[in-house]
Protein backbone atom coordinates (compact mmCIF):
# COMPACT_ATOMS: atom_id res chain seq x y z
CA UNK A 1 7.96 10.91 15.10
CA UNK A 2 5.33 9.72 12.35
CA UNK A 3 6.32 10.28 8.58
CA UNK A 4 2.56 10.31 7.98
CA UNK A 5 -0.34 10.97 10.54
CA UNK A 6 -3.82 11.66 9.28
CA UNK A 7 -6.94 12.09 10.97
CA UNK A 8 -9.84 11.82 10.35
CA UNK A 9 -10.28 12.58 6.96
CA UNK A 10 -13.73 13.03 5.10
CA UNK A 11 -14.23 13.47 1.44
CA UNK A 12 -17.97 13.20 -0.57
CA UNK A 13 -18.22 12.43 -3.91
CA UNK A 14 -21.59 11.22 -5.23
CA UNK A 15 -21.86 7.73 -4.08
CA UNK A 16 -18.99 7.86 -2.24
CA UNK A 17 -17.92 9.19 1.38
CA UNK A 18 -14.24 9.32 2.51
CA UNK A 19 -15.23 8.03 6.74
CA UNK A 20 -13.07 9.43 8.91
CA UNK A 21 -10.18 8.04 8.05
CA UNK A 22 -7.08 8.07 9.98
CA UNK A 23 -3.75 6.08 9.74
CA UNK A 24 0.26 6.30 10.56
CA UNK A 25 3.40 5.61 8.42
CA UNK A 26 5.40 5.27 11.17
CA UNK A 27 9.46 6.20 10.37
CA UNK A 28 11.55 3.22 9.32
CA UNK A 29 8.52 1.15 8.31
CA UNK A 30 6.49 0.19 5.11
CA UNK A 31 2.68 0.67 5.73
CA UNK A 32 0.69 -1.62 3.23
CA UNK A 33 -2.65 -0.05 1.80
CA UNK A 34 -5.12 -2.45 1.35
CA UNK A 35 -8.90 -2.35 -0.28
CA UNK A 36 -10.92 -3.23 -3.04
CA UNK A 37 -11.56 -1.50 -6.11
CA UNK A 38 -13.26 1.86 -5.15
CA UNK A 39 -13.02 0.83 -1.48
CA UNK A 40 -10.87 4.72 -0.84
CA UNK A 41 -7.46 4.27 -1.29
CA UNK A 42 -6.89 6.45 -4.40
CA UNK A 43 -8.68 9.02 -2.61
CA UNK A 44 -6.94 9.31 0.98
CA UNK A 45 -3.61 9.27 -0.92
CA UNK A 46 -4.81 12.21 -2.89
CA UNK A 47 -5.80 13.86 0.37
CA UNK A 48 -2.20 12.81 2.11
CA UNK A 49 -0.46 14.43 -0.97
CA UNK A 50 -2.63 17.33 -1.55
CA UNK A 51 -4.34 16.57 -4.86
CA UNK A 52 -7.88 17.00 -3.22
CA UNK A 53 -8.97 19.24 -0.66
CA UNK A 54 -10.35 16.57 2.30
CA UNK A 55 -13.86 18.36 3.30
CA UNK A 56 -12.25 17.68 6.83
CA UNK A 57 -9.24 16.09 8.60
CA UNK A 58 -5.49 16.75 8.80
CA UNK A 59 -2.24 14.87 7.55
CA UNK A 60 0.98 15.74 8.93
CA UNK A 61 4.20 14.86 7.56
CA UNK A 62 7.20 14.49 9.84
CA UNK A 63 5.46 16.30 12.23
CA UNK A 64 4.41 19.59 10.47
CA UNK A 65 0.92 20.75 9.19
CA UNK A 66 0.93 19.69 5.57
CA UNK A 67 -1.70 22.15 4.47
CA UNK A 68 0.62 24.45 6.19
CA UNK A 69 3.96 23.62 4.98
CA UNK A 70 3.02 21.38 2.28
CA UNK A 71 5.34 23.27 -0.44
CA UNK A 72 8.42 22.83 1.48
CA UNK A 73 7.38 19.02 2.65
CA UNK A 74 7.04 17.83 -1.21
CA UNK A 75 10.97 17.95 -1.52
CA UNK A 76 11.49 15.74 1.61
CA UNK A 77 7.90 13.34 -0.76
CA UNK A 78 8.31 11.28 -3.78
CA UNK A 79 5.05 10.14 -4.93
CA UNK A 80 4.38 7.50 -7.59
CA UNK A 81 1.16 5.96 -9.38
CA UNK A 82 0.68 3.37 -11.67
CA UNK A 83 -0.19 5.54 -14.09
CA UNK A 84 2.66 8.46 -13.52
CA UNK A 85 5.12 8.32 -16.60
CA UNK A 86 6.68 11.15 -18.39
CA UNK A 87 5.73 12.14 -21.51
CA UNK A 88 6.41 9.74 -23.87
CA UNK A 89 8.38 11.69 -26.40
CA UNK A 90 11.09 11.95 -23.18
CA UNK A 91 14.13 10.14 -22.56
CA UNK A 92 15.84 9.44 -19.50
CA UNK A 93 18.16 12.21 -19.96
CA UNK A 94 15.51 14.74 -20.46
CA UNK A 95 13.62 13.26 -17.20
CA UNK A 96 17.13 14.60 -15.67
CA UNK A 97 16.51 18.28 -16.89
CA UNK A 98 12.74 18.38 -15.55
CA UNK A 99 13.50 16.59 -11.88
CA UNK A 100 16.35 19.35 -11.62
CA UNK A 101 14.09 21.56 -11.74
CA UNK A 102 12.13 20.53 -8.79
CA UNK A 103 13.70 19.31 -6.99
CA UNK A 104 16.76 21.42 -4.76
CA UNK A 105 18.37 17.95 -3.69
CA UNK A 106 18.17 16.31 -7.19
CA UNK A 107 21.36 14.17 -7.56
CA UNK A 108 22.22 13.37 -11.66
CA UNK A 109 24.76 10.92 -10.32
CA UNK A 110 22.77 8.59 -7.95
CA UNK A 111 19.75 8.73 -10.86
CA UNK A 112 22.46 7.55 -13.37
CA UNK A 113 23.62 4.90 -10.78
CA UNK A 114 19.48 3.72 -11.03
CA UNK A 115 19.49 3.84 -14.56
CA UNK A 116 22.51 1.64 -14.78
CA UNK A 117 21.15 -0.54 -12.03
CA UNK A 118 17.81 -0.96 -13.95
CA UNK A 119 19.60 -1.33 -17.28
CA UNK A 120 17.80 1.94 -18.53
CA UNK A 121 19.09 3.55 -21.56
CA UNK A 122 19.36 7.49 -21.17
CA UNK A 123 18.71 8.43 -24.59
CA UNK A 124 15.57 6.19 -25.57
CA UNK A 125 12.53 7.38 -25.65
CA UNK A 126 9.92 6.19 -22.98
CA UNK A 127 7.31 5.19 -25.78
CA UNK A 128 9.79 2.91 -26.79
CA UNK A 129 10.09 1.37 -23.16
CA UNK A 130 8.46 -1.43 -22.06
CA UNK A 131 5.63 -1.05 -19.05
CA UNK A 132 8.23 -2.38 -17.12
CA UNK A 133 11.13 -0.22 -17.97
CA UNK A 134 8.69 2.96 -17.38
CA UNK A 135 8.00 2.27 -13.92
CA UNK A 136 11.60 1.67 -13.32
CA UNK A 137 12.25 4.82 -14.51
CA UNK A 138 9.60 6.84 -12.56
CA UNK A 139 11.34 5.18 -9.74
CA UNK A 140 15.26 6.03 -10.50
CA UNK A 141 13.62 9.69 -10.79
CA UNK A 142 11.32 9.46 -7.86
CA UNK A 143 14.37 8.09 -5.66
CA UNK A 144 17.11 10.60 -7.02
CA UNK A 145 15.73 13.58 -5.44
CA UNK A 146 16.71 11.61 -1.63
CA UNK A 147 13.06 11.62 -0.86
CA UNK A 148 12.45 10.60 3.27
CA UNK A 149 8.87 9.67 1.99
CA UNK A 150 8.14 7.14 -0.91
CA UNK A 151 4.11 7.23 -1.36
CA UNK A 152 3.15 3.99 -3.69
CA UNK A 153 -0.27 4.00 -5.34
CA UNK A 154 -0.44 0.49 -6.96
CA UNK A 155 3.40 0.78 -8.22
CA UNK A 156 3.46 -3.12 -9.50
CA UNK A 157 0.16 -2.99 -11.83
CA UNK A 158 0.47 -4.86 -14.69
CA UNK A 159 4.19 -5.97 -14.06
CA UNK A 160 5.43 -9.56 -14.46
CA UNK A 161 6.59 -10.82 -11.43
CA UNK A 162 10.62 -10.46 -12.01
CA UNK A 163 10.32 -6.61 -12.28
CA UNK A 164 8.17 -6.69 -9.23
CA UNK A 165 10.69 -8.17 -7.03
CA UNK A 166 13.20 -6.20 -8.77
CA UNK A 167 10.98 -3.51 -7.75
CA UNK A 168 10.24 -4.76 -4.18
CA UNK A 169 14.65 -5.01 -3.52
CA UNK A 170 14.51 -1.14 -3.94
CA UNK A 171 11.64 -0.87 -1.32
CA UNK A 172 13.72 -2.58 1.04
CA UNK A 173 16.88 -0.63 0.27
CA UNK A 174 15.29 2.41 0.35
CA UNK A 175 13.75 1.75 4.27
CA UNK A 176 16.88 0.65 5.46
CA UNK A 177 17.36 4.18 6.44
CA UNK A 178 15.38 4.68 9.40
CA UNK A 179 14.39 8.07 8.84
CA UNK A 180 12.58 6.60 5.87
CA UNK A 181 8.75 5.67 5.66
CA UNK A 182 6.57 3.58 2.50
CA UNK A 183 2.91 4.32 2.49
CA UNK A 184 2.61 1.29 -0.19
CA UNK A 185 -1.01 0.85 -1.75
CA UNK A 186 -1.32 -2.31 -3.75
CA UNK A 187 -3.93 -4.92 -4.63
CA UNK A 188 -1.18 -7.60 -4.95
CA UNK A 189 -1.22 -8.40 -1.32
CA UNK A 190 1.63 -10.70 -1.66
CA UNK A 191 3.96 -8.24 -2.05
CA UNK A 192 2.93 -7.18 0.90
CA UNK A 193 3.85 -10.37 2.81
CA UNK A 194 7.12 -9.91 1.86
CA UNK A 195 7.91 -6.32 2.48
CA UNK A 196 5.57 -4.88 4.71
CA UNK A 197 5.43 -3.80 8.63
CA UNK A 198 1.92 -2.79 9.06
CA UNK A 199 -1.37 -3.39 7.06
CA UNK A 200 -3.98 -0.77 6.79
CA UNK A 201 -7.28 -1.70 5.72
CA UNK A 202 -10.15 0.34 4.25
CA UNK A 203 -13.38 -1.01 2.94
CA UNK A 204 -16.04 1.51 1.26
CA UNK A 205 -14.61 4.55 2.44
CA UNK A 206 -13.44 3.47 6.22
CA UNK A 207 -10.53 1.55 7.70
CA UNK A 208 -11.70 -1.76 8.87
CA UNK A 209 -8.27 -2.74 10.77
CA UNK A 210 -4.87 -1.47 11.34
CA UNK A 211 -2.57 -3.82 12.65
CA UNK A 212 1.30 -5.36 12.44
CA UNK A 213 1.53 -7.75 9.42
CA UNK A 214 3.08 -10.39 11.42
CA UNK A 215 0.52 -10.42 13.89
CA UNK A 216 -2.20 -10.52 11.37
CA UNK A 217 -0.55 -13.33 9.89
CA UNK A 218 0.37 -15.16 13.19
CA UNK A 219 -3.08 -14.73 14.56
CA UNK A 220 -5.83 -14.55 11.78
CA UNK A 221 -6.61 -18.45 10.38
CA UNK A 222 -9.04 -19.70 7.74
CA UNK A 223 -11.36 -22.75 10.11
CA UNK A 224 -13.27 -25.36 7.83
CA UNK A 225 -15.78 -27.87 8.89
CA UNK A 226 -18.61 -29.31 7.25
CA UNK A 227 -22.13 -27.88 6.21
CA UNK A 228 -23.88 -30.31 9.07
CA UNK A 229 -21.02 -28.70 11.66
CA UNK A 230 -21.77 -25.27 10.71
CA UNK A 231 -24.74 -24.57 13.46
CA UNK A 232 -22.74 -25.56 15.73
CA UNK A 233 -20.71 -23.24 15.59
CA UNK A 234 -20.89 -20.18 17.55
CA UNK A 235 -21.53 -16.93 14.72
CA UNK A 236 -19.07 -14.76 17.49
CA UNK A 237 -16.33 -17.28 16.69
CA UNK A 238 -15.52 -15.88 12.88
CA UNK A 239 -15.35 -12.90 11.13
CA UNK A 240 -16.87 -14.10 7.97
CA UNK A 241 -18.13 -17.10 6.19
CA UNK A 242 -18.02 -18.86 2.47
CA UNK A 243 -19.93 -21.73 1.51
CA UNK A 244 -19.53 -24.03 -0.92
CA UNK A 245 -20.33 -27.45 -2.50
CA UNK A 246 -20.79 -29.73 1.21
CA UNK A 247 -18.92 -27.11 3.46
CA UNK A 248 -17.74 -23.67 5.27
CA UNK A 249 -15.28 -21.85 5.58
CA UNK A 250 -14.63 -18.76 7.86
CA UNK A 251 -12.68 -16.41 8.51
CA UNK A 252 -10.97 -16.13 12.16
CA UNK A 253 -9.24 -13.70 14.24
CA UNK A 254 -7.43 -15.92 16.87
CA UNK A 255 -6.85 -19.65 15.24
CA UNK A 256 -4.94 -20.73 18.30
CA UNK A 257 -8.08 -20.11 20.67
CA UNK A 258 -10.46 -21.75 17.91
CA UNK A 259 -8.14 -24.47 18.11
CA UNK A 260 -8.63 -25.06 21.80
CA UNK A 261 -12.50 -24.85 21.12
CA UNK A 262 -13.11 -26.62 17.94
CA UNK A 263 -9.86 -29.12 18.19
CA UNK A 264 -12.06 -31.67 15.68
CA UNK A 265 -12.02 -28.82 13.08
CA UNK A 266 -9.11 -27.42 10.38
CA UNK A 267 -7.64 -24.28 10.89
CA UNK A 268 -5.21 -23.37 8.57
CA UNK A 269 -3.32 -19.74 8.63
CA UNK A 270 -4.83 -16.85 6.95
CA UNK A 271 -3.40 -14.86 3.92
CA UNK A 272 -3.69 -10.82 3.92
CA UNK A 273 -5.76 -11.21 0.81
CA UNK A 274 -8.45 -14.18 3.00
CA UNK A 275 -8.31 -11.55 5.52
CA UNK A 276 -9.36 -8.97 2.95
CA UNK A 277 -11.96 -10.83 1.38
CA UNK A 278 -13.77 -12.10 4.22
CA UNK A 279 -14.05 -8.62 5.37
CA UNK A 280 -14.84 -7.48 1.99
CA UNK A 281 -18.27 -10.03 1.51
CA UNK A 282 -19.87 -8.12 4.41
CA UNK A 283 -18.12 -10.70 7.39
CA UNK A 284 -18.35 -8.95 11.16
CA UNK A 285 -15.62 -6.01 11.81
């Protein structure tokens, strides 16, 4: 079973269309959302969680109609922007009350057990908290309701890069339960390279490529060669190209086959984010 499966999913906006989109979380795995600015990601989330109404499409979660059941499904959901903090005059403690409220499985002991893990004092106030400290709250809280589903919508904004990997060690504690599923949306595709399963790809509005990270990673590869080389070769052969100063470079999807065929040329591996951006500049899908 899938924690997340949506199909085909259309939204319009002025300037904007939502393509039939359609992606898995599968259960026991972190899915990594990748895109550019206003390429859609905000958007399907919001359709996933029920914030907008998709003009058509369907998510299920674990296996039931979310439009359906969606009520019921938000206890098993913890959802969490970069943007989603409490009001500031709140403390930790009063977090607690609110979250108790919600939530039927909220556990006071296990969100103390975060806030001691994070070094998060209960009684100050959350305009006194760093950005930093926030988020790690909005995560104790989102975590201490024993959530199956942790939906991420650019989490790590804005953090330095300790509290990201602090951040990243509860990702990876949290999956370790295979029931458990990430749908993790992030611009800092690095992260990614060290957490993720799967990458999901949308680009204005429709995914572009779903795939296993480590195959991406093992078969995409970034081929150079001079501006005098570049005719030869063949425009099939890469997904996208950048030029600069006296040479190329392009994008490929299989570097060990361009190795066999260009063997005079470089081809180093790809990164998520070359694979992104190549795609991005208007390369070949």
């Amino acid at each position: 079973m899938t924690a997340i499966r949506a199909e085909g999913l259309r939204k319009r906006y002025p300037g904007f269309e939502l393509k039939d989109v359609s992606l898995e979380v599968p259960k026991g795995s972190i899915v990594g959302f990748i895109g550019g600015n206003g390429a859609g990601k905000t958007t399907t989330i919001k359709a996933i969680v029920g914030a907008i109404r998709p003009d058509g499409g369907k998510v299920e979660i674990f296996g039931r109609d979310f439009a359906r059941h969606g009520k019921a499904l938000k206890q098993d959901m913890a959802v969490v922007t970069e943007d989603s903090f409490f009001h500031e005059a709140f403390a930790a403690k009063d977090v607690a009350l609110v979250m108790r409220r919600l939530y039927t499985r909220w556990d006071d002991a296990l969100f103390r057990r975060f806030l001691d893990r994070f070094g998060l004092p209960a009684d100050k106030r959350i305009k006194d908290l760093s950005r930093g400290m926030r988020m790690k709250l909005v995560i104790a809280a989102a975590l201490s309701h024993h959530p199956k589903l942790l939906i991420l919508d650019e989490p790590t904004g804005g953090l330095d890069p300790v509290v990201r990997s602090e951040m990243l060690d509860v990702f990876l504690d949290f999956i370790q339960d295979e029931e458990h599923a990430i749908l993790f949306s992030t611009h800092i595709t690095t992260d990614l390279e060290k957490i993720a399963d799967y990458i999901v790809f949308i680009h204005e509005g429709r995914i572009i490529l779903s795939r296993p990270k480590d195959e991406l990673l093992e078969q995409y590869g970034i081929m150079k060669c001079g501006l005098d080389e570049f005719p030869r070769v063949d425009a099939a052969d890469y997904v996208g190209v950048r030029r600069y100063g006296f040479g190329c470079e392009m994008l490929v999807a299989d570097r060990q086959a361009m190795r066999r065929k260009y063997p005079h040329l470089t081809i180093d591996p790809a990164a998520i984010e070359d694979i992104m951006l190549y795609y991005a500049r208007g390369g070949k899908a």
